[in-house]
N, C-alpha and C. Protein backbone atom coordinates (compact mmCIF):
# COMPACT_ATOMS: atom_id res chain seq x y z
N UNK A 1 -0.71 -20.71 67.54
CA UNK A 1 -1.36 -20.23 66.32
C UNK A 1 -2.11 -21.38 65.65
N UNK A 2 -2.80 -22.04 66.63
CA UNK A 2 -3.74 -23.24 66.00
C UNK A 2 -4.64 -22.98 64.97
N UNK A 3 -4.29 -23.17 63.73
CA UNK A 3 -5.28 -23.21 62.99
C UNK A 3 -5.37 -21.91 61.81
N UNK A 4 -4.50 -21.20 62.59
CA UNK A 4 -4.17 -19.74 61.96
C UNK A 4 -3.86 -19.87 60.04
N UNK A 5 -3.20 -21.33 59.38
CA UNK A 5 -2.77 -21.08 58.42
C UNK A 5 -2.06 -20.22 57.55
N UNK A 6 -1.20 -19.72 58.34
CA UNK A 6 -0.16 -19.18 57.46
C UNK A 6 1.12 -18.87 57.49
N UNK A 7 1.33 -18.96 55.78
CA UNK A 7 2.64 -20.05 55.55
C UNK A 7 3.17 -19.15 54.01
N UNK A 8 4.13 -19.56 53.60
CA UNK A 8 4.44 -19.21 52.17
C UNK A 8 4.99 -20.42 51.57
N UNK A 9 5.30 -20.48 50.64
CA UNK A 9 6.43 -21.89 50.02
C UNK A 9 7.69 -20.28 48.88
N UNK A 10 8.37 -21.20 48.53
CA UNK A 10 9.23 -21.29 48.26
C UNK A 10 9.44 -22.39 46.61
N UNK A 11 9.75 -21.94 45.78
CA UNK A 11 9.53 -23.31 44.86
C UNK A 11 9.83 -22.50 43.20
N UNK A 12 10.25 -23.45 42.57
CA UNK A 12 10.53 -23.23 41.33
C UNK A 12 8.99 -23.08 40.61
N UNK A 13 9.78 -21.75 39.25
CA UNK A 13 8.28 -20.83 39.22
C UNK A 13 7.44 -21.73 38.39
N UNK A 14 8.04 -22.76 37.64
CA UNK A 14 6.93 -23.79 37.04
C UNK A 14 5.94 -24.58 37.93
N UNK A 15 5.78 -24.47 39.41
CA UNK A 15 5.29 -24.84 40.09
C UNK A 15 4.35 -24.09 40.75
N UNK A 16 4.15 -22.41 40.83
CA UNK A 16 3.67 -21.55 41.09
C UNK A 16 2.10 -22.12 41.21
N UNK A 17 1.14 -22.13 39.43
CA UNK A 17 0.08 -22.16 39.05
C UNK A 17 -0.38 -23.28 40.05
N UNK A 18 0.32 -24.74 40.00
CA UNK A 18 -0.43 -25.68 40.82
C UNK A 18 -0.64 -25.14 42.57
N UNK A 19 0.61 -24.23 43.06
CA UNK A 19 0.79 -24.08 44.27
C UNK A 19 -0.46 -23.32 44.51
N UNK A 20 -0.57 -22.37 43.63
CA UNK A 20 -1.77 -21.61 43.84
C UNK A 20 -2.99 -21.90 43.71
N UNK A 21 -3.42 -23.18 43.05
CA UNK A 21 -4.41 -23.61 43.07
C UNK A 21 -4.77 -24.31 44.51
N UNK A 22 -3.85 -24.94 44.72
CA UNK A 22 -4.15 -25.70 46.06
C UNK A 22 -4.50 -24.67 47.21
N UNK A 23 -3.66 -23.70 47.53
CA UNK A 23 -3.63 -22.57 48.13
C UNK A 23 -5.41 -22.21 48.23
N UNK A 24 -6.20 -22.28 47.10
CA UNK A 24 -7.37 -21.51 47.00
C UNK A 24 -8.52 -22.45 47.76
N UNK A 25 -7.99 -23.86 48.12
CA UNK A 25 -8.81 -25.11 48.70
C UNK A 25 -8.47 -25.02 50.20
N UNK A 26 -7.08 -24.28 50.58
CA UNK A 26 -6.28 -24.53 51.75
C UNK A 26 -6.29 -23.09 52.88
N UNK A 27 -7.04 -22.10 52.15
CA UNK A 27 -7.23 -20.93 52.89
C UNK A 27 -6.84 -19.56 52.04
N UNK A 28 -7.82 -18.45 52.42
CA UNK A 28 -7.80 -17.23 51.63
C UNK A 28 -7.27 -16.34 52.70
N UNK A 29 -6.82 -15.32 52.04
CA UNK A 29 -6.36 -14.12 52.59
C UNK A 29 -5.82 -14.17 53.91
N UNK A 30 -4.99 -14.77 54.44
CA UNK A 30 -4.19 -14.55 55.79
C UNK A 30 -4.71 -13.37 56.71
N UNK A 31 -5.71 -13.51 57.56
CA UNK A 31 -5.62 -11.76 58.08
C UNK A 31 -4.47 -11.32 58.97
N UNK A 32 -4.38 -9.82 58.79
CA UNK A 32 -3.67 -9.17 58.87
C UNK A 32 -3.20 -9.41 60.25
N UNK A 33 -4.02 -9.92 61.29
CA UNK A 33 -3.78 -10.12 62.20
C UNK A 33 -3.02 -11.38 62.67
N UNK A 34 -3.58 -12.64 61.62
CA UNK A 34 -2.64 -13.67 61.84
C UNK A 34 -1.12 -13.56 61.07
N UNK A 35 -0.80 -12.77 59.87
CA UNK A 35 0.60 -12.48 59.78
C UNK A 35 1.22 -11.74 60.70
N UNK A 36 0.81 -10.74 61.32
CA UNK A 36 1.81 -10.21 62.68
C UNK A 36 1.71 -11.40 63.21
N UNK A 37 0.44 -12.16 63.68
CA UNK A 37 1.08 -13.09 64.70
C UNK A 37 2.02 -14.24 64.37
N UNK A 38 2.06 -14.32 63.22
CA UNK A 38 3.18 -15.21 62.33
C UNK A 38 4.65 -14.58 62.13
N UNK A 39 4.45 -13.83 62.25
CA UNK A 39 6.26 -12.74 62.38
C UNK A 39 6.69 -12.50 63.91
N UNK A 40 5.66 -12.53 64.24
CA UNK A 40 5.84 -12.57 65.96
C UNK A 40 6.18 -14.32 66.47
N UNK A 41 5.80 -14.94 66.23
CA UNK A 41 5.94 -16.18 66.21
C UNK A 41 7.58 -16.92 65.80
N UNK A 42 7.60 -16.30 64.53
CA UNK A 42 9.49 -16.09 64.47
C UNK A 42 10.24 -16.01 64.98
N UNK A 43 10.15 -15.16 65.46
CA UNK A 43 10.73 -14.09 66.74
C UNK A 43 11.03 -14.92 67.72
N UNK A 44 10.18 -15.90 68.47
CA UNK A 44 10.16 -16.21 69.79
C UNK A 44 12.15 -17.31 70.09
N UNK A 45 12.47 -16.79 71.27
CA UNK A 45 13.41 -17.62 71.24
C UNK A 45 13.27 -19.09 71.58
N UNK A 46 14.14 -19.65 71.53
CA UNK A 46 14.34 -21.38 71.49
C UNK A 46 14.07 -21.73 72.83
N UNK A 47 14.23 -21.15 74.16
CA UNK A 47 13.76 -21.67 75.27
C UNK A 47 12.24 -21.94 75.25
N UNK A 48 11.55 -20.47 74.87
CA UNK A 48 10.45 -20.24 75.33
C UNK A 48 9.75 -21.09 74.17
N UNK A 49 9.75 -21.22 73.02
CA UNK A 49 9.33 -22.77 72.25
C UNK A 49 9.69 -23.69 73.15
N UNK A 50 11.10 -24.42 73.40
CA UNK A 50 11.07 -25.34 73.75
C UNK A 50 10.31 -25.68 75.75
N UNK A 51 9.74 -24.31 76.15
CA UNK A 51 9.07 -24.70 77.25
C UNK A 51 7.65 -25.07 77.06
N UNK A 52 7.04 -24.03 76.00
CA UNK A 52 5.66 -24.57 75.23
C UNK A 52 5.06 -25.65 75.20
N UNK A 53 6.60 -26.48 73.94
CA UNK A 53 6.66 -27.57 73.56
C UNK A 53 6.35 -28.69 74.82
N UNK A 54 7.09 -28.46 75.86
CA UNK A 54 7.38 -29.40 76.90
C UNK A 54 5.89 -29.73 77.66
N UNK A 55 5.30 -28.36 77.67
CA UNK A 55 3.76 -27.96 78.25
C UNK A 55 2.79 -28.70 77.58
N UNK A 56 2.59 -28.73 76.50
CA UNK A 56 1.83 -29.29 75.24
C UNK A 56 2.23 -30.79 75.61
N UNK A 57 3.28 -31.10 75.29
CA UNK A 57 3.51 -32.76 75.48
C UNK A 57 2.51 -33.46 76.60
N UNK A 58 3.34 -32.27 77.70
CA UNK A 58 2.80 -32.85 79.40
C UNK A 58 0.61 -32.82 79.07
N UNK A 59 0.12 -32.10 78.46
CA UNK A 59 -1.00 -31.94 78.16
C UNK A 59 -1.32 -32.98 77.52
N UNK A 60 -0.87 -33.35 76.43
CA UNK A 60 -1.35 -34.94 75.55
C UNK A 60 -0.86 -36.03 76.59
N UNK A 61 0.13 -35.91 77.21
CA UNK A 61 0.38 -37.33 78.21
C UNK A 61 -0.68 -37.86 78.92
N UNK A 62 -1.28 -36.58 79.84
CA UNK A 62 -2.36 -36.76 80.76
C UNK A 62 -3.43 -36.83 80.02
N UNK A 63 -3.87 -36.53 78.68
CA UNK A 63 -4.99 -36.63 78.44
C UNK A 63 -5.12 -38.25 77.51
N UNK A 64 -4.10 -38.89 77.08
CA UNK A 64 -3.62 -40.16 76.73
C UNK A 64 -3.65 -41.18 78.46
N UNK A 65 -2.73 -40.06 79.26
CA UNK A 65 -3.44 -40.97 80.67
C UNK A 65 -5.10 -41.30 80.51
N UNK A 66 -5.28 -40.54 80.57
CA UNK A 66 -6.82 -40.07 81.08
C UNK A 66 -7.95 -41.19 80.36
N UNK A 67 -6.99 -41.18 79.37
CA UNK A 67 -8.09 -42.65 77.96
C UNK A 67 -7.40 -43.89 78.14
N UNK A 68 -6.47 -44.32 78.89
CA UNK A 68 -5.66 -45.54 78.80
C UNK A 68 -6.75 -46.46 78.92
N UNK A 69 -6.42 -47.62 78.13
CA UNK A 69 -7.41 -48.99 77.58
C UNK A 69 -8.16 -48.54 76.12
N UNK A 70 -8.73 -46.90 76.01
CA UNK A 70 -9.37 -46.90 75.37
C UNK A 70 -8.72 -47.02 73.94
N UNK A 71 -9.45 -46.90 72.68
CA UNK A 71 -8.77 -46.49 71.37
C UNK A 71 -8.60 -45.47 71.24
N UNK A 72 -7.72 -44.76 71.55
CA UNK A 72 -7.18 -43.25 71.26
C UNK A 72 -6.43 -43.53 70.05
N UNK A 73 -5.92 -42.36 69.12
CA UNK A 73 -5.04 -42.22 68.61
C UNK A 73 -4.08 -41.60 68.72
N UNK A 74 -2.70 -42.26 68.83
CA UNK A 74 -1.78 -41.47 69.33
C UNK A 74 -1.05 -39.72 68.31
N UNK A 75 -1.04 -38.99 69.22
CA UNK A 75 -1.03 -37.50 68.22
C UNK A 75 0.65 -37.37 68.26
N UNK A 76 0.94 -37.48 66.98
CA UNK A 76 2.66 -37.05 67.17
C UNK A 76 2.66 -35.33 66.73
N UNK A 77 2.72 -34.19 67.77
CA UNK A 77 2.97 -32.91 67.35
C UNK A 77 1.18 -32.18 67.29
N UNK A 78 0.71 -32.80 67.59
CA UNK A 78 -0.84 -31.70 67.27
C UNK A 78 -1.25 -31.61 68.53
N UNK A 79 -2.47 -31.26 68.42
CA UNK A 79 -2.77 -30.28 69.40
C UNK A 79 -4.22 -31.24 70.05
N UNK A 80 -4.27 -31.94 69.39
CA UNK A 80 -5.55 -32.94 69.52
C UNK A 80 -5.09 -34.06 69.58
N UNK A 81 -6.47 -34.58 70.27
CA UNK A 81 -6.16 -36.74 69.85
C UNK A 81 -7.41 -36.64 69.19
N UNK A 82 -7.66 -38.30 68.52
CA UNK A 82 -9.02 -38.62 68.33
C UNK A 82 -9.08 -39.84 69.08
N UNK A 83 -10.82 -40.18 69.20
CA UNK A 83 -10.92 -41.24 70.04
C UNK A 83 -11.88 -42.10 69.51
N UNK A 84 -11.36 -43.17 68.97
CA UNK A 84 -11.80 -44.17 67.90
C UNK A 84 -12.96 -44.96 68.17
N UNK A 85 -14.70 -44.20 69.06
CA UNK A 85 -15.92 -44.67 69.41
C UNK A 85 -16.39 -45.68 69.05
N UNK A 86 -16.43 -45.73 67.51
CA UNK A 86 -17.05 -46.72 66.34
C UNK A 86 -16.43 -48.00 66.83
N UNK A 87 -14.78 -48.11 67.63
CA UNK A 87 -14.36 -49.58 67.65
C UNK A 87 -14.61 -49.99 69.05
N UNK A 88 -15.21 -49.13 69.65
CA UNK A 88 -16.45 -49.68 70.88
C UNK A 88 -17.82 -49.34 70.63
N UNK A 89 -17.89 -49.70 69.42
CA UNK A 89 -19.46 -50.17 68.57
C UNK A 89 -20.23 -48.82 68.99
N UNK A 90 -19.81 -47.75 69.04
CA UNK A 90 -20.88 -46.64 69.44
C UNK A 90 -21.01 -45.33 68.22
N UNK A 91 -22.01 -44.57 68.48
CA UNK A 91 -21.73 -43.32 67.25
C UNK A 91 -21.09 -42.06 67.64
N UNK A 92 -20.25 -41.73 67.20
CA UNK A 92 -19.55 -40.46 67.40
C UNK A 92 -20.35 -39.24 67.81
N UNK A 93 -21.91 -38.90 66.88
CA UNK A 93 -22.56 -37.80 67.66
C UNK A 93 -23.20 -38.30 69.34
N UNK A 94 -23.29 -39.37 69.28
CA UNK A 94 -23.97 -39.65 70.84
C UNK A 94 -22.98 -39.60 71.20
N UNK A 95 -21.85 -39.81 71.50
CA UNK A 95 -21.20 -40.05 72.60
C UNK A 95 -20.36 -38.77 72.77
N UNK A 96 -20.36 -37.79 71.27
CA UNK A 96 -20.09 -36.52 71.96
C UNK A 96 -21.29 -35.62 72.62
N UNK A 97 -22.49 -35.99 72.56
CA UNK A 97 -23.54 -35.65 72.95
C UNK A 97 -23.57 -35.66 74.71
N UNK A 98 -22.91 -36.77 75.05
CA UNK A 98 -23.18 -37.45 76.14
C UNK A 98 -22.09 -37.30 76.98
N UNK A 99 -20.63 -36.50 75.93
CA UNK A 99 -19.59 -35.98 76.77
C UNK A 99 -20.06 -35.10 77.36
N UNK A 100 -20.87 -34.02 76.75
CA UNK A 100 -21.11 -32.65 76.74
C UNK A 100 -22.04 -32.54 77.60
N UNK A 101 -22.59 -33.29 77.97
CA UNK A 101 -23.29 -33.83 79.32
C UNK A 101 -22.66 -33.52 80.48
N UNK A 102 -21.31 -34.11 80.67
CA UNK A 102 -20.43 -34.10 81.49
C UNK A 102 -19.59 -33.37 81.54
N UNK A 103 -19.98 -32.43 80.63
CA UNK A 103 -19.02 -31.05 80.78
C UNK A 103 -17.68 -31.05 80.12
N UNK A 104 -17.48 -32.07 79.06
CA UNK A 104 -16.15 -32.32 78.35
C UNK A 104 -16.43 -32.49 76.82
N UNK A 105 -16.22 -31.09 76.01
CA UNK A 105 -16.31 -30.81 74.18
C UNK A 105 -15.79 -31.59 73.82
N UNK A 106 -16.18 -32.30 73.35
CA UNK A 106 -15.25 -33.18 72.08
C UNK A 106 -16.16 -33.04 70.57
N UNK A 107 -15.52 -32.90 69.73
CA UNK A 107 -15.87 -32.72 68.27
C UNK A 107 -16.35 -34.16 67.81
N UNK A 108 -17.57 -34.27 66.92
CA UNK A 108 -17.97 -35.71 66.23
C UNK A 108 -17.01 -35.26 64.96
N UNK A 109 -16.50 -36.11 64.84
CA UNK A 109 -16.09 -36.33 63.23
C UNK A 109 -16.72 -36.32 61.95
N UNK A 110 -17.88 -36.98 62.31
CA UNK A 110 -18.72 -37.19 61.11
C UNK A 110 -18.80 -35.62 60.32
N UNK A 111 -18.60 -35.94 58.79
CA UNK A 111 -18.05 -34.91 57.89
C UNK A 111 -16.99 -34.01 58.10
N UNK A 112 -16.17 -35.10 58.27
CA UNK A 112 -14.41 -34.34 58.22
C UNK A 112 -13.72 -35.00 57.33
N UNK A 113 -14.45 -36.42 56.85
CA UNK A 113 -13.32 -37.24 56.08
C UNK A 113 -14.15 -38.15 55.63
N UNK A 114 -15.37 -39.15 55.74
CA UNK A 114 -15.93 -40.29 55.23
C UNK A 114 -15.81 -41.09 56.67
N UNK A 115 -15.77 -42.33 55.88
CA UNK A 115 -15.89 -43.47 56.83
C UNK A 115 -14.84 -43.53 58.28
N UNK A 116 -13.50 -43.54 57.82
CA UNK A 116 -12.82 -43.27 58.59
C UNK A 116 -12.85 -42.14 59.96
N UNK A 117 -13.08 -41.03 59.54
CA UNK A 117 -12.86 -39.73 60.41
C UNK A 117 -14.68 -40.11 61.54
N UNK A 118 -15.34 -40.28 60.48
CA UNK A 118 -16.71 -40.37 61.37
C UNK A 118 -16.47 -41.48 62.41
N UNK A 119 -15.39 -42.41 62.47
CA UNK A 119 -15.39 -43.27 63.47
C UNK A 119 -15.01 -42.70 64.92
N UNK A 120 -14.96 -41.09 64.97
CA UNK A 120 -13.95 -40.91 65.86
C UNK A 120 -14.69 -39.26 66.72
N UNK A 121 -14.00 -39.12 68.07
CA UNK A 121 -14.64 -37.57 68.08
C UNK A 121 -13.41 -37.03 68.39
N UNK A 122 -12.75 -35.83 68.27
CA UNK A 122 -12.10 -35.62 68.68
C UNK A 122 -11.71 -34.44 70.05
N UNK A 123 -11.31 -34.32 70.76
CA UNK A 123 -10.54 -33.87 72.07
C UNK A 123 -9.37 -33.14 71.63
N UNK A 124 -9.38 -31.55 71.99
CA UNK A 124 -8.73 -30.42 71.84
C UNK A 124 -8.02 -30.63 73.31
N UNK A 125 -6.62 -30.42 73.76
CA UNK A 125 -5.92 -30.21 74.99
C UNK A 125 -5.13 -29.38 74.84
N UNK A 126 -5.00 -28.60 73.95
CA UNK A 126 -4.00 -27.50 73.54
C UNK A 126 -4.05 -26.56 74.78
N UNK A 127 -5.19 -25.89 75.26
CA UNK A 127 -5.39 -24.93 75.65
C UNK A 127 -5.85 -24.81 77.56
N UNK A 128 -6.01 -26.59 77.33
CA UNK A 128 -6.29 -26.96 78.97
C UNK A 128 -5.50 -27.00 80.05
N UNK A 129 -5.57 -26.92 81.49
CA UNK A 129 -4.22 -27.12 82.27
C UNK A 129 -4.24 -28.69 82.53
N UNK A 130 -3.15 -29.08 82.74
CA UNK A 130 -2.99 -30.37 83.14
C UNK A 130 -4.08 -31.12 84.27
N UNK A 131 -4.10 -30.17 85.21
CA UNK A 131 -5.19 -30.52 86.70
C UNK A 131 -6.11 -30.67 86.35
N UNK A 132 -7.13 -29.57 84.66
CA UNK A 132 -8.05 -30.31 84.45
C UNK A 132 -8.58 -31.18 83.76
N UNK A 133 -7.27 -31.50 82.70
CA UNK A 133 -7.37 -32.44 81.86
C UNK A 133 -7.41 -34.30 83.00
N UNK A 134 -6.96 -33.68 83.80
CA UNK A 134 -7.17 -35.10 84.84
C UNK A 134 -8.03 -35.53 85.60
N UNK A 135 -9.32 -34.79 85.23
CA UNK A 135 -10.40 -34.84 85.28
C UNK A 135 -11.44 -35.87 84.18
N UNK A 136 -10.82 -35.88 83.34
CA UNK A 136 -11.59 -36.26 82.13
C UNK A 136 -11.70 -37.66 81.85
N UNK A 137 -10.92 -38.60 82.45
CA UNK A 137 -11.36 -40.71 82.34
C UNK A 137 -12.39 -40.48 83.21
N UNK A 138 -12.39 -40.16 84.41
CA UNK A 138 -13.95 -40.53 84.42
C UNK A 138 -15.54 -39.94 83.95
N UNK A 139 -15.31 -38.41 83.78
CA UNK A 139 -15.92 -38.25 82.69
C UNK A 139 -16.40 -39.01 81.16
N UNK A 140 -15.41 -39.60 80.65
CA UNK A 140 -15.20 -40.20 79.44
C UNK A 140 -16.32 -41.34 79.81
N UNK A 141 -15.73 -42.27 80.58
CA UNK A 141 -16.22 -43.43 80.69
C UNK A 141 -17.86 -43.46 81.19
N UNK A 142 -18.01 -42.59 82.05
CA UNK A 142 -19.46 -42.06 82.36
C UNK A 142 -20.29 -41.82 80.85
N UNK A 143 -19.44 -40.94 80.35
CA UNK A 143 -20.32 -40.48 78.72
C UNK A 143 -20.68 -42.06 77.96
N UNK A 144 -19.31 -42.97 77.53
CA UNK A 144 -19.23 -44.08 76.98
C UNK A 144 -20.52 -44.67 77.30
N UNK A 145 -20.46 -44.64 78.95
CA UNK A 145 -21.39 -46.10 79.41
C UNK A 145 -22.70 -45.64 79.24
N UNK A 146 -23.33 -44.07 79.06
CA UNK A 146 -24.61 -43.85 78.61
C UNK A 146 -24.54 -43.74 77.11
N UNK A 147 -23.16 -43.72 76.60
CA UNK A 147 -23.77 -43.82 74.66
C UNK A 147 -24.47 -45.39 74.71
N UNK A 148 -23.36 -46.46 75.39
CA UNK A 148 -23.50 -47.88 75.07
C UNK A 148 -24.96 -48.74 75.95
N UNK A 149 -25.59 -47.90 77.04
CA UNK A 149 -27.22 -47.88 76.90
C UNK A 149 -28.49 -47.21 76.11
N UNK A 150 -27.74 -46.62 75.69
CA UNK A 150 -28.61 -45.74 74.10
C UNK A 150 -28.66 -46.58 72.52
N UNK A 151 -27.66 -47.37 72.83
CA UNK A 151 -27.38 -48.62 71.63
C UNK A 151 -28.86 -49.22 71.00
C-alpha cells in the first residue's frame, strides 16, 4: 500500500484541532478503495507479512548490490533508495535523463525538498524482481559515465 496514506491517530481531544490541521497538508479523503485496502491489510497474517518483508529486503540488498562504491543512501524500511549524483559532481535531471536511456526510471529530486533532496534521484525496487534489479550497475554506470561527458 505504497503511498496509499491511510492512517487514523488516536490522541487526547486537546490535540484534535492541530492533528487536523496537519492532516489537511498530509492527504484528503482516503478513497474508499484505499480503506478496504487498509482493513484488508490488517487482516493479513504474520507469515505472509513476514515473507513480504523478507522479499522487499532481498530487493533493496540487490539493488544496494547493484550501486556498491556508489553514494547510495541506505533505506531502513522503505521502498526506495536515493542516489546521492551531486557528490559525483553531476545533476540529478541528466543523469535521470540518461538512466531512462537505459531503460532504468529513477525520479530527479529536484523539488522534493531544496538543496538537499535535489542532490539525489531516486530508485523505486518495491515492485521489481530480484533478476531484474541485477541488471541495473551496469546500467547505472553507463547512465553516470554519459551524465559526466555532458558536464
Amino acid at each position: 500500500m505504497i503511498a496509499w496514506r491511510v492512517g487514523w491517530v488516536v490522541a487526547p481531544g486537546e490535540l484534535v484541532n492541530d492533528v487536523s490541521r496537519v492532516h489537511i497538508y498530509n492527504g484528503l479523503v482516503a478513497s474508499g478503495f484505499a480503506q478496504i485496502g487498509a482493513r484488508a491489510a490488517l487482516g493479513v497474517p504474520d507469515a505472509d507479512l513476514a515473507a513480504a518483508n523478507a522479499e522487499w529486503q532481498r530487493r533493496r540488498d540487490e539493488t544496494l548490490r547493484q550501486l556498491d562504491g556508489l553514494p547510495a543512501v541506505l533505506p531502513a524500511g522503505s521502498w526506495s533508495l536515493l542516489l546521492d549524483v551531486a557528490g559525483l559532481g553531476l545533476d540529478c535531471e541528466e543523469v535521470s535523463r540518461n538512466l531512462l536511456a537505459e531503460k532504468v526510471a529513477a525520479t530527479p529530486m529536484r523539488g522534493w525538498g531544496g538543496e538537499v533532496a535535489e542532490r539525489h534521484v531516486r530508485f523505486v525496487f518495491s515492485n521489481e524482481p530480484v533478476e531484474r534489479l541485477a541488471m541495473l550497475g551496469d546500467r547505472v554506470h553507463r547512465a553516470l559515465a554519459a551524465s559526466a561527458t555532458e558536464e
